[in-house]
PDB file of N, CA and C in Angstrom:
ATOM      1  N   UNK A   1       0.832  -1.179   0.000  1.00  0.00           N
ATOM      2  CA  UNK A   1       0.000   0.000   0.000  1.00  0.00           C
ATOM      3  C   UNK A   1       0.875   1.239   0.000  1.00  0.00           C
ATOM      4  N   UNK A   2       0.302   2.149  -0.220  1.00  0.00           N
ATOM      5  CA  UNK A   2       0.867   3.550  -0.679  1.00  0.00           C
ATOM      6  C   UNK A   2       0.227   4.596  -0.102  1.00  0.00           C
ATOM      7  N   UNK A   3       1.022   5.633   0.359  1.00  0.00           N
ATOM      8  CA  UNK A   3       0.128   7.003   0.766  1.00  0.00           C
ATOM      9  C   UNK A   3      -0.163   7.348  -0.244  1.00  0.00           C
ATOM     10  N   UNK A   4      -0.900   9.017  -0.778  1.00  0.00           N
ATOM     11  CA  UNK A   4      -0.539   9.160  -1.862  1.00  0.00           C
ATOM     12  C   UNK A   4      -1.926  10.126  -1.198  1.00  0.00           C
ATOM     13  N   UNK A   5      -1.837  11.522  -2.210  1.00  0.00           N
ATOM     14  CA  UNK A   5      -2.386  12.858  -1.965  1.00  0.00           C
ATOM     15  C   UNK A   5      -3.876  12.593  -2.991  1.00  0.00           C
ATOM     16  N   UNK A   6      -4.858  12.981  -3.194  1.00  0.00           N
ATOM     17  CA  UNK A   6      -6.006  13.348  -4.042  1.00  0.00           C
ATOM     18  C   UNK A   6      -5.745  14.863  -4.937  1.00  0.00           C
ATOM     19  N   UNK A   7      -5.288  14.413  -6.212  1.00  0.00           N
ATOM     20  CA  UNK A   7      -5.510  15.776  -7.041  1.00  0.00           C
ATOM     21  C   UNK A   7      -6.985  16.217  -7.457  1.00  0.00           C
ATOM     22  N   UNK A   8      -7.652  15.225  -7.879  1.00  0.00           N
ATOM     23  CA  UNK A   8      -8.910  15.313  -8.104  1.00  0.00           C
ATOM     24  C   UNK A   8      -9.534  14.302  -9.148  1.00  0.00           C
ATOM     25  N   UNK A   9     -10.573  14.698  -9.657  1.00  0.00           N
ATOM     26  CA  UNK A   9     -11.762  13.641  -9.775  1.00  0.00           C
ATOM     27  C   UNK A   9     -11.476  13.367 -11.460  1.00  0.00           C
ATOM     28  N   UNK A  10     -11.461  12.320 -11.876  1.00  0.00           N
ATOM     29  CA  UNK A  10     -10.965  12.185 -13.600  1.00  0.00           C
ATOM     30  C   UNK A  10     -12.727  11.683 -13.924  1.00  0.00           C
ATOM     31  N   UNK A  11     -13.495  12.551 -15.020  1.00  0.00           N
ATOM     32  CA  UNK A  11     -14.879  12.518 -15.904  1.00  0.00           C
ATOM     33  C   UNK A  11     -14.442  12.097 -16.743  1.00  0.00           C
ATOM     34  N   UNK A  12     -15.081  10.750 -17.209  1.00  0.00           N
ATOM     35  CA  UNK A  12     -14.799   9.902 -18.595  1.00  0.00           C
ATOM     36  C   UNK A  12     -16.480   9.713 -19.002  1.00  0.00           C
ATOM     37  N   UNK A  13     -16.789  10.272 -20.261  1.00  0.00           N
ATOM     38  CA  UNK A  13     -18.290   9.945 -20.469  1.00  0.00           C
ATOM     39  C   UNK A  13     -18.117   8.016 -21.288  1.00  0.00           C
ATOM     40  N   UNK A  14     -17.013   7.723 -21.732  1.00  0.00           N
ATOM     41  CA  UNK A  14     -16.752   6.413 -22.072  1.00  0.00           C
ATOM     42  C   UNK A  14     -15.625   5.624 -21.530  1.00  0.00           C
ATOM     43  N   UNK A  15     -16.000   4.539 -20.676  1.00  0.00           N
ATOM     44  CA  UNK A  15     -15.350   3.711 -20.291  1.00  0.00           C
ATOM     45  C   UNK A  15     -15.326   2.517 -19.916  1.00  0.00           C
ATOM     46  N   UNK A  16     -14.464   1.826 -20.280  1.00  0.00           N
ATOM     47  CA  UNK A  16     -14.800   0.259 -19.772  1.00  0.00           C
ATOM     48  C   UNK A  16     -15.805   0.176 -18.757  1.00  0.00           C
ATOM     49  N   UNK A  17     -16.625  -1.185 -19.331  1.00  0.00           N
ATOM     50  CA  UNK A  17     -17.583  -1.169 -18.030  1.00  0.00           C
ATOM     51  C   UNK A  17     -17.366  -1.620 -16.610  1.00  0.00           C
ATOM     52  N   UNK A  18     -16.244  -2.269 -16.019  1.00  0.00           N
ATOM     53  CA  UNK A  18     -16.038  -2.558 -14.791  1.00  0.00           C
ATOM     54  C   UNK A  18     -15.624  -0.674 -14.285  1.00  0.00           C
ATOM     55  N   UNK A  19     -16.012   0.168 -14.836  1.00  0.00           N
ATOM     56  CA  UNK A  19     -15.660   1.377 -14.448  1.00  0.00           C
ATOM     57  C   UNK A  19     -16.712   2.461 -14.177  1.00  0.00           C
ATOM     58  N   UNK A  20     -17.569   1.343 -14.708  1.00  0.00           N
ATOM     59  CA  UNK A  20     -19.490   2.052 -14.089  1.00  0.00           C
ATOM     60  C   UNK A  20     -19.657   2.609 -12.881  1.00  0.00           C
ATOM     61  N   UNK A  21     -20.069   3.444 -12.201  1.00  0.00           N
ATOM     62  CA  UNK A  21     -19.858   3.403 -11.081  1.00  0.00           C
ATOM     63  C   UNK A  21     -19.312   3.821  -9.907  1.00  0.00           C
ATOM     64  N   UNK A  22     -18.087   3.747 -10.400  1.00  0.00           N
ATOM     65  CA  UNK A  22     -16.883   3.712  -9.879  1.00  0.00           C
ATOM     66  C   UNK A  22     -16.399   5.358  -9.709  1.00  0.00           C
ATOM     67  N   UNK A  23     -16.224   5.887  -8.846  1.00  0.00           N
ATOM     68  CA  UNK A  23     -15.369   7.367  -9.116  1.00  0.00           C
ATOM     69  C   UNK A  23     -13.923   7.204  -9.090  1.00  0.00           C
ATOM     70  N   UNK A  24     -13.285   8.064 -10.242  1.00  0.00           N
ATOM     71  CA  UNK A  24     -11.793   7.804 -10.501  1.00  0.00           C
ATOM     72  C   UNK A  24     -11.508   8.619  -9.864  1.00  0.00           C
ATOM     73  N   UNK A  25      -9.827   9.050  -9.522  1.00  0.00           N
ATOM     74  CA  UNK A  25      -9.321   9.739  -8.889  1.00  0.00           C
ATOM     75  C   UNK A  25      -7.838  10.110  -9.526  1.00  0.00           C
ATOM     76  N   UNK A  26      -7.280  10.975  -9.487  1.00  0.00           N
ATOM     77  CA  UNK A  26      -5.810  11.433  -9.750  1.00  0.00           C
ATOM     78  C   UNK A  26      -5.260  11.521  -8.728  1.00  0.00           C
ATOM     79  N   UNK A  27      -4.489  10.534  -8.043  1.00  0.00           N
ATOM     80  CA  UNK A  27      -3.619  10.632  -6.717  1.00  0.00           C
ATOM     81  C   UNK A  27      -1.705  11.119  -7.442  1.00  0.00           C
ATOM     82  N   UNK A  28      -1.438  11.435  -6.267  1.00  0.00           N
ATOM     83  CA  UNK A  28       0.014  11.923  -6.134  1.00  0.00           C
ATOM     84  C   UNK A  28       0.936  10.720  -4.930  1.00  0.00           C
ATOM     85  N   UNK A  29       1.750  10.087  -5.008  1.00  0.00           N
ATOM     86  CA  UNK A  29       2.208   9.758  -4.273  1.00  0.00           C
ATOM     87  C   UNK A  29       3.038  10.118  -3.695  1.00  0.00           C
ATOM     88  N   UNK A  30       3.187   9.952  -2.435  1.00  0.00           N
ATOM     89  CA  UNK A  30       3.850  11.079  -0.845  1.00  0.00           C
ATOM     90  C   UNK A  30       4.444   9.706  -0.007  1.00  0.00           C
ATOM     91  N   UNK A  31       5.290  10.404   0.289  1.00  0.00           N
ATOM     92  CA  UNK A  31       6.425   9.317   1.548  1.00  0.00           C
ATOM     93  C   UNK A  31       5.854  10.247   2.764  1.00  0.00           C
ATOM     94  N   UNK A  32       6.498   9.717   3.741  1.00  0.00           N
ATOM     95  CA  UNK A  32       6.119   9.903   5.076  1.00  0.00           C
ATOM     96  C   UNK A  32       6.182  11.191   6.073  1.00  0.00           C
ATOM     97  N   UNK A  33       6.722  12.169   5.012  1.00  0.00           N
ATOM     98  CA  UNK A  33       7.043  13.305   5.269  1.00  0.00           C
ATOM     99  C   UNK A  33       6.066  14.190   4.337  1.00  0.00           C
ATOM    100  N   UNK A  34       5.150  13.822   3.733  1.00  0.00           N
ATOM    101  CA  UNK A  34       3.884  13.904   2.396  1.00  0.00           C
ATOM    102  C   UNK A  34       4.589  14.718   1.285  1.00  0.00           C
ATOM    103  N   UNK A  35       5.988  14.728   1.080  1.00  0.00           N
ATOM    104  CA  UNK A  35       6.325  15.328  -0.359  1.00  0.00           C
ATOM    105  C   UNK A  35       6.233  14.340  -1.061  1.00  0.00           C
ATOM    106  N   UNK A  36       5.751  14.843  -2.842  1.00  0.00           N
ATOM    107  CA  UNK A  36       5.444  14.046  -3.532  1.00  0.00           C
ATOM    108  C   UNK A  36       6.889  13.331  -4.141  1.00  0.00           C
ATOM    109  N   UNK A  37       6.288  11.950  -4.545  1.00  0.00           N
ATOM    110  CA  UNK A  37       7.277  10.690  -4.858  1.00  0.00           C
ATOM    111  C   UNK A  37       6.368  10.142  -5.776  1.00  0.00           C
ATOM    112  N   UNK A  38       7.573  10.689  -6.578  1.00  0.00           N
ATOM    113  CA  UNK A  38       6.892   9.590  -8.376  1.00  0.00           C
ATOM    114  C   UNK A  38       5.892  10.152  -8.808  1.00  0.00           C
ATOM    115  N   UNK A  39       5.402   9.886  -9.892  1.00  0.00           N
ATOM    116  CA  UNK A  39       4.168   9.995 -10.851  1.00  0.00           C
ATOM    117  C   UNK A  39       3.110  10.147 -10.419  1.00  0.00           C
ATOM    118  N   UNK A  40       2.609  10.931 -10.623  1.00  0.00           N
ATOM    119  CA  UNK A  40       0.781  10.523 -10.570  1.00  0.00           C
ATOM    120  C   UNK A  40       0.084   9.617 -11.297  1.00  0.00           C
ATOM    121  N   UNK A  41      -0.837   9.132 -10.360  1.00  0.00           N
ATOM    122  CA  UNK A  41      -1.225   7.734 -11.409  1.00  0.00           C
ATOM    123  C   UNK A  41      -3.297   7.931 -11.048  1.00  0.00           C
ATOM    124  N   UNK A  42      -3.893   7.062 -11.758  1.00  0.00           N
ATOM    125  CA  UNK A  42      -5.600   6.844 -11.811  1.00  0.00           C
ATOM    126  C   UNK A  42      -5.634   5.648 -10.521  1.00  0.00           C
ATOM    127  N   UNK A  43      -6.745   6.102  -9.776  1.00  0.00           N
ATOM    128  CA  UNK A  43      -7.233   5.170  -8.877  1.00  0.00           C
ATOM    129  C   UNK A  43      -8.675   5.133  -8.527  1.00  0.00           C
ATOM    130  N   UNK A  44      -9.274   4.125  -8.216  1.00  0.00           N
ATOM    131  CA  UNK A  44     -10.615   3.734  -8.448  1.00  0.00           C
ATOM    132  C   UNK A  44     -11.032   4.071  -6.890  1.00  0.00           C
ATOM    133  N   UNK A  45     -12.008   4.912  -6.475  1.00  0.00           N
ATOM    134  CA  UNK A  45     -12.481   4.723  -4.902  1.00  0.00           C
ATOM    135  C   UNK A  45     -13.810   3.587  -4.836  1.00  0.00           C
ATOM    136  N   UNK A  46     -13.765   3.221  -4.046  1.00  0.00           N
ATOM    137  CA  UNK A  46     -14.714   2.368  -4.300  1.00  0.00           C
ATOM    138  C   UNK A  46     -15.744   2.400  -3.046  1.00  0.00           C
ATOM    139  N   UNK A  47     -15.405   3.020  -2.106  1.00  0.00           N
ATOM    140  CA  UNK A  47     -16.027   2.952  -0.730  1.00  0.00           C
ATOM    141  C   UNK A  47     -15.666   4.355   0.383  1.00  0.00           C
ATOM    142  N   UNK A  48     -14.415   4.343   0.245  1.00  0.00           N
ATOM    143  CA  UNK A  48     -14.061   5.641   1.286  1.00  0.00           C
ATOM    144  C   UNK A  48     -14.309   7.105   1.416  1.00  0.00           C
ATOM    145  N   UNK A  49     -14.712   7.390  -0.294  1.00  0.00           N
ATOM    146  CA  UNK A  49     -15.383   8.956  -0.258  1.00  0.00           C
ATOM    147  C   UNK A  49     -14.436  10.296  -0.453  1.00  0.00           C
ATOM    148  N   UNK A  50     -13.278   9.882  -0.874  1.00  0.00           N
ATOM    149  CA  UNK A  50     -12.247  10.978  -0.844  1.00  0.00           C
ATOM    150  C   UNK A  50     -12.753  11.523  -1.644  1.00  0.00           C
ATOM    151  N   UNK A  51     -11.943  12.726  -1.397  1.00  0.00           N
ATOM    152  CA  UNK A  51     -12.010  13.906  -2.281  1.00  0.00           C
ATOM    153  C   UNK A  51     -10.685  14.556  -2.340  1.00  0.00           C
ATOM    154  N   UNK A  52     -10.555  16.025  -3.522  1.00  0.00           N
ATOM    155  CA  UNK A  52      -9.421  16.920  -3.465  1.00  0.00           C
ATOM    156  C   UNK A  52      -8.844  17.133  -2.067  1.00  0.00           C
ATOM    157  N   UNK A  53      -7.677  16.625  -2.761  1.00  0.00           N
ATOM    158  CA  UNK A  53      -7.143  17.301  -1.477  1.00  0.00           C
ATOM    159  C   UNK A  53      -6.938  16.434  -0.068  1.00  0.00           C
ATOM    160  N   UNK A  54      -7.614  15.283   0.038  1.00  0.00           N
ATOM    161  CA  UNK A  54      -7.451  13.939   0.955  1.00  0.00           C
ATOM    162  C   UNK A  54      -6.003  13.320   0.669  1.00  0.00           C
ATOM    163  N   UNK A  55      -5.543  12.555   1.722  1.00  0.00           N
ATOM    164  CA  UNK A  55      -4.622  12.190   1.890  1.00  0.00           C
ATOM    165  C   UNK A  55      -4.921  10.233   2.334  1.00  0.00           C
ATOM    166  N   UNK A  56      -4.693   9.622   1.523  1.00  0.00           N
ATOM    167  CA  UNK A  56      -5.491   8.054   1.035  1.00  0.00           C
ATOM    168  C   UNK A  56      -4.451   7.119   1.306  1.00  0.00           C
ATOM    169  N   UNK A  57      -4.698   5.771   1.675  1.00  0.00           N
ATOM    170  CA  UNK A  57      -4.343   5.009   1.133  1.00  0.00           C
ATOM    171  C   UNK A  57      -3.997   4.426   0.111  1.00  0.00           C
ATOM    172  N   UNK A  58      -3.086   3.981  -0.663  1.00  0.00           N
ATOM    173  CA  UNK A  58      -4.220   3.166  -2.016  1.00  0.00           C
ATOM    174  C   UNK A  58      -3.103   1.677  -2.234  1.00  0.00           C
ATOM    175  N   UNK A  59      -3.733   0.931  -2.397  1.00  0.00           N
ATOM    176  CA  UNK A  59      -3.588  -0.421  -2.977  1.00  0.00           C
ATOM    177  C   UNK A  59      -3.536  -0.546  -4.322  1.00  0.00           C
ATOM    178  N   UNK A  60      -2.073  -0.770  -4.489  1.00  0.00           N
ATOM    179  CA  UNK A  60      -1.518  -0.463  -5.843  1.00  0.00           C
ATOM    180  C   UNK A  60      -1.243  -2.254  -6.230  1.00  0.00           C
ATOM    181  N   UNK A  61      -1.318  -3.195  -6.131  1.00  0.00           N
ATOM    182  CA  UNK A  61      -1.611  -4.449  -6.861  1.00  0.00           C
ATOM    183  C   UNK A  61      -2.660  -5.038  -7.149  1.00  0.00           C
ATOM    184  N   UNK A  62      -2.658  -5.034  -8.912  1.00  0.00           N
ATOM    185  CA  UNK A  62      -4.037  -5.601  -9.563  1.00  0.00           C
ATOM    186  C   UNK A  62      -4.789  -6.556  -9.193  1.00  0.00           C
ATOM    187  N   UNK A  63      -3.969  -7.617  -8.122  1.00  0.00           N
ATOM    188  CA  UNK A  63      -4.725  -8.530  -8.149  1.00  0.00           C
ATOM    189  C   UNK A  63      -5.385  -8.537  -6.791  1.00  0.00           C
ATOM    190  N   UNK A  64      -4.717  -7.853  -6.089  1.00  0.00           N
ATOM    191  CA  UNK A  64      -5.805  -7.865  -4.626  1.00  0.00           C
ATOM    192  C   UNK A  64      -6.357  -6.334  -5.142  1.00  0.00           C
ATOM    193  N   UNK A  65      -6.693  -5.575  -5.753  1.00  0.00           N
ATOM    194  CA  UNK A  65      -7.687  -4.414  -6.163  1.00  0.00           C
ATOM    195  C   UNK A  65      -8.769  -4.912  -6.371  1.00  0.00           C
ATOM    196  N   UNK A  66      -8.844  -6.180  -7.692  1.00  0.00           N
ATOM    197  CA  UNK A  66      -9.759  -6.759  -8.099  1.00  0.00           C
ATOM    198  C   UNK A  66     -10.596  -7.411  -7.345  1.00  0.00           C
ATOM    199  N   UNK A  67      -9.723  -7.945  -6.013  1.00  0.00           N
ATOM    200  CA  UNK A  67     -10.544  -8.589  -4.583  1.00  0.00           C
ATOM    201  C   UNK A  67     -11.088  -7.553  -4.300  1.00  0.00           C
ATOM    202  N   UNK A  68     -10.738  -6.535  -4.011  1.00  0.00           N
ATOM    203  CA  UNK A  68     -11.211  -5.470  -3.264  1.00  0.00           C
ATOM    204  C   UNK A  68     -12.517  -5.007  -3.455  1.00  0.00           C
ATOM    205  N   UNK A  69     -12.201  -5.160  -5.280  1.00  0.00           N
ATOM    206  CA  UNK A  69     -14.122  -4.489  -6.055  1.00  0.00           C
ATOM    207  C   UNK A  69     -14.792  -5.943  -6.192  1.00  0.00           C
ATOM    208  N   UNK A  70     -14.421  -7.419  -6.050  1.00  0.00           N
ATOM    209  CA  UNK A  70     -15.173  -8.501  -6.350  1.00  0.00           C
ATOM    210  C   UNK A  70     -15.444  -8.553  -7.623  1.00  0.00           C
ATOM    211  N   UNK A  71     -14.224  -8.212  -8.760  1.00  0.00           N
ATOM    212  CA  UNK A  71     -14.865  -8.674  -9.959  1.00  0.00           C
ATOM    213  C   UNK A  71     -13.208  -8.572 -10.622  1.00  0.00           C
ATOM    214  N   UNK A  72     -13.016 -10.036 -10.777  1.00  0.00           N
ATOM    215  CA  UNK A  72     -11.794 -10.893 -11.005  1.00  0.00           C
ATOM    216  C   UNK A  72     -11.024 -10.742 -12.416  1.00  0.00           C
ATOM    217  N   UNK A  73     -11.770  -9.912 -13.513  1.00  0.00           N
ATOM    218  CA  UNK A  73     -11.670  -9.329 -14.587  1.00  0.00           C
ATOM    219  C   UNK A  73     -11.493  -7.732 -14.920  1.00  0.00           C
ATOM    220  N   UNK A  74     -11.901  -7.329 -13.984  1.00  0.00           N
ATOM    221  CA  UNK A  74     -11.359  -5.941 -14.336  1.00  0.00           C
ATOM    222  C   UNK A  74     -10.316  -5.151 -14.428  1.00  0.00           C
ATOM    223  N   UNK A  75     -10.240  -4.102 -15.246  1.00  0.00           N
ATOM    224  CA  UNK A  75      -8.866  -3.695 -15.835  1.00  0.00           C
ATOM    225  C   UNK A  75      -8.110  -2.651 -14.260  1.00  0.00           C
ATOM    226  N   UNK A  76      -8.150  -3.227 -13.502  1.00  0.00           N
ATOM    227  CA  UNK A  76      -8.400  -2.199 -12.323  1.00  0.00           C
ATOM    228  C   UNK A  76      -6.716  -2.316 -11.655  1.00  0.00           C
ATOM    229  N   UNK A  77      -5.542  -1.757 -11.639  1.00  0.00           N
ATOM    230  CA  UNK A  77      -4.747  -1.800 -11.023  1.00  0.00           C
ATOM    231  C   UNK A  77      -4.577  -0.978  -9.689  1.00  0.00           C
ATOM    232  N   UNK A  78      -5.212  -0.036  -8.885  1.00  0.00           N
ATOM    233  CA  UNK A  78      -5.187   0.925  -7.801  1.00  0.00           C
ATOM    234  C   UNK A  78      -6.644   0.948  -7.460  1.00  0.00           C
ATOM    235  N   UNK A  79      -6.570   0.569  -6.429  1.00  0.00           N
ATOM    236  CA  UNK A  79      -7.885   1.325  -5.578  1.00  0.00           C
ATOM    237  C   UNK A  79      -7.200   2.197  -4.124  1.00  0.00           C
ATOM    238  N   UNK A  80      -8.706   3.181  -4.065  1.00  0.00           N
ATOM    239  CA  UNK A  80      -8.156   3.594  -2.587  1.00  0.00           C
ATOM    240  C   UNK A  80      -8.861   2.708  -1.372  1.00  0.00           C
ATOM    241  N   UNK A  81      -8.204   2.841  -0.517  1.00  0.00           N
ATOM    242  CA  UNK A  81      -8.699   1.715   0.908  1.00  0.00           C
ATOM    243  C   UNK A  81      -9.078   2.373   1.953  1.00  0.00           C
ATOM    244  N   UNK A  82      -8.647   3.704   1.811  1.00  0.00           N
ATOM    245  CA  UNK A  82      -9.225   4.521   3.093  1.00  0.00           C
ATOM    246  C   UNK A  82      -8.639   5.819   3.242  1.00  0.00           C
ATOM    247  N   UNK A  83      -9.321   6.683   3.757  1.00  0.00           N
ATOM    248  CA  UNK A  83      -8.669   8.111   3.884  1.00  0.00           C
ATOM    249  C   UNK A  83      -7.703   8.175   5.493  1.00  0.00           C
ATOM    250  N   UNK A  84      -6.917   8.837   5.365  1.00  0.00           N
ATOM    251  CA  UNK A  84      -5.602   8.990   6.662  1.00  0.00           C
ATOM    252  C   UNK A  84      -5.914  10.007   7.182  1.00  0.00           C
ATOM    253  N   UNK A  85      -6.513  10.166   8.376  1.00  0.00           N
ATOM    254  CA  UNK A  85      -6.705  11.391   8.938  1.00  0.00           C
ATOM    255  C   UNK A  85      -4.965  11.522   9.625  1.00  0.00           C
ATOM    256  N   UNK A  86      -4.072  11.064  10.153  1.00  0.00           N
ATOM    257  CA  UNK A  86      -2.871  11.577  10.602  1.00  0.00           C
ATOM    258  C   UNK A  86      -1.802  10.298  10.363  1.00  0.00           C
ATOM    259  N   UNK A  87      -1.122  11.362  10.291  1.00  0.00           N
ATOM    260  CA  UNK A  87       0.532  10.377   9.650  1.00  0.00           C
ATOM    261  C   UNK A  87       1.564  10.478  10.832  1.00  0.00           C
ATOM    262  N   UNK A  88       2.015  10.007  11.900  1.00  0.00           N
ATOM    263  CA  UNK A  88       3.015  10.252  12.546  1.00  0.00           C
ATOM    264  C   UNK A  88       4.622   9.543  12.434  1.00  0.00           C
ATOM    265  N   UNK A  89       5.568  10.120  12.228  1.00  0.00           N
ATOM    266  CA  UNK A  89       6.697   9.767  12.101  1.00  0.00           C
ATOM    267  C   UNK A  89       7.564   9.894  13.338  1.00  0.00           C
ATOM    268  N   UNK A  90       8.382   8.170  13.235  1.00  0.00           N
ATOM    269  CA  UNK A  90       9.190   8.654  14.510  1.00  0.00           C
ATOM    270  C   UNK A  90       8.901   7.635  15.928  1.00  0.00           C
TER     271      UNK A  90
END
């Protein structure tokens, strides 16, 4: 799993259908000190409700993501797992 920041919300009027549903997200990934690390990448929320600007979990392997949404076919590599209200280091 990965920290990783909420840039905001990605609108697709066409998309695969395991993506019905689903609100995408543009995360940033952050180390433990929350400066950003690496790329921004697409992530699927599926339950937790983030928004701009949240500071997430996310579960970055396809194959437990796909556990995560219960559907063993989808093109789904990232979901988020939960929002972080505090990070302590140390």
């Amino acid at each position: 799993m990965n920290l990783a920041r909420v840039l905001g919300p990605v609108v697709a009027t066409e998309k695969h259908p395991s993506f019905v549903g689903l609100k995408l997200l543009v995360v940033q990934p952050v180390d433990e000190l929350l400066a950003n690390l690496g790329k921004s990448f697409l992530a699927v929320d599926h339950t937790s409700g983030a928004g701009q600007g949240d500071l997430v979990l996310v579960l970055t392997e396809g194959g437990g993501s796909r556990q995560v949404l219960g559907d063993k076919a989808a093109p789904i590599r990232a979901v988020i797992v939960g929002v972080v209200d505090q990070v302590t280091v140390g």
